[in-house]
Protein backbone atom coordinates (compact mmCIF):
# COMPACT_ATOMS: atom_id res chain seq x y z
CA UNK A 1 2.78 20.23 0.35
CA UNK A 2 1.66 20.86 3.73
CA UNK A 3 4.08 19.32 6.76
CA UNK A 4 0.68 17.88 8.35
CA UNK A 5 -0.49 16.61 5.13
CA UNK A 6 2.23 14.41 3.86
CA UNK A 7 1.97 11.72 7.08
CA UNK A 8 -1.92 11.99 5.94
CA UNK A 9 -1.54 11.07 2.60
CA UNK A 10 0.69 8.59 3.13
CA UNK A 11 -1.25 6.71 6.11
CA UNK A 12 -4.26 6.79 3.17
CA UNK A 13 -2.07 5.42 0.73
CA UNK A 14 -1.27 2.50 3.41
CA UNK A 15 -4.72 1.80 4.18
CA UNK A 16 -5.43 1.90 0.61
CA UNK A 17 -3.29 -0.56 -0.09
CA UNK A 18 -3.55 -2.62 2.85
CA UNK A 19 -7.56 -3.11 1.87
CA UNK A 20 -6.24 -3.67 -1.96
CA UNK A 21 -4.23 -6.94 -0.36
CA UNK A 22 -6.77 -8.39 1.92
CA UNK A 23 -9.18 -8.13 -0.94
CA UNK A 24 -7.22 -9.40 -3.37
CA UNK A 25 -6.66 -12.55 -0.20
CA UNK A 26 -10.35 -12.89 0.09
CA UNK A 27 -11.12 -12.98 -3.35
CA UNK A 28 -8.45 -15.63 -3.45
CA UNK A 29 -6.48 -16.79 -6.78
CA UNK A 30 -3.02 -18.17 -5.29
CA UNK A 31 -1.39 -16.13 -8.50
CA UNK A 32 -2.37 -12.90 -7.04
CA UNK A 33 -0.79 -13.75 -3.93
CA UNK A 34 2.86 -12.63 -5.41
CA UNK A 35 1.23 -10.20 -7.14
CA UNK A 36 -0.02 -8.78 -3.81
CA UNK A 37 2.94 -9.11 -2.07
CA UNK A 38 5.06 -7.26 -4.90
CA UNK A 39 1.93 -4.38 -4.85
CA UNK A 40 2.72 -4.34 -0.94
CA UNK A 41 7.11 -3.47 -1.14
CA UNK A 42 6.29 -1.38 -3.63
CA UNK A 43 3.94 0.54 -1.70
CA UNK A 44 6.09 0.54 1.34
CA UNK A 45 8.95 1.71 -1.16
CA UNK A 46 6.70 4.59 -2.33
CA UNK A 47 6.06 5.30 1.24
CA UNK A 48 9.60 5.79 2.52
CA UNK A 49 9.90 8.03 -0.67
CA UNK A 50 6.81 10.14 1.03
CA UNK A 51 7.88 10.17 3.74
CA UNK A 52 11.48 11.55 3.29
């Protein structure tokens, strides 16, 4: 992979996931809420994996 591409893939895979969460918030059910929150550390895991 390209040096300039990795830091762009994984700011998409952010965003990506940050719009996942504040849908999943708008579209309410409190059960998602952990659900969301688990889908966010893992995302943030996957990102330090990126980014390494």
């Amino acid at each position: 992979m390209d040096v300039y591409l990795k830091p762009l893939a994984a700011g998409v895979l952010a965003l990506v996931g940050l719009l996942v969460i504040i849908a999943l918030f708008v579209t309410h059910p409190v059960w998602l809420v952990p659900t969301a929150v688990t889908m966010a550390a893992a995302n943030m895991i996957l990102l330090l994996i990126v980014a390494k």
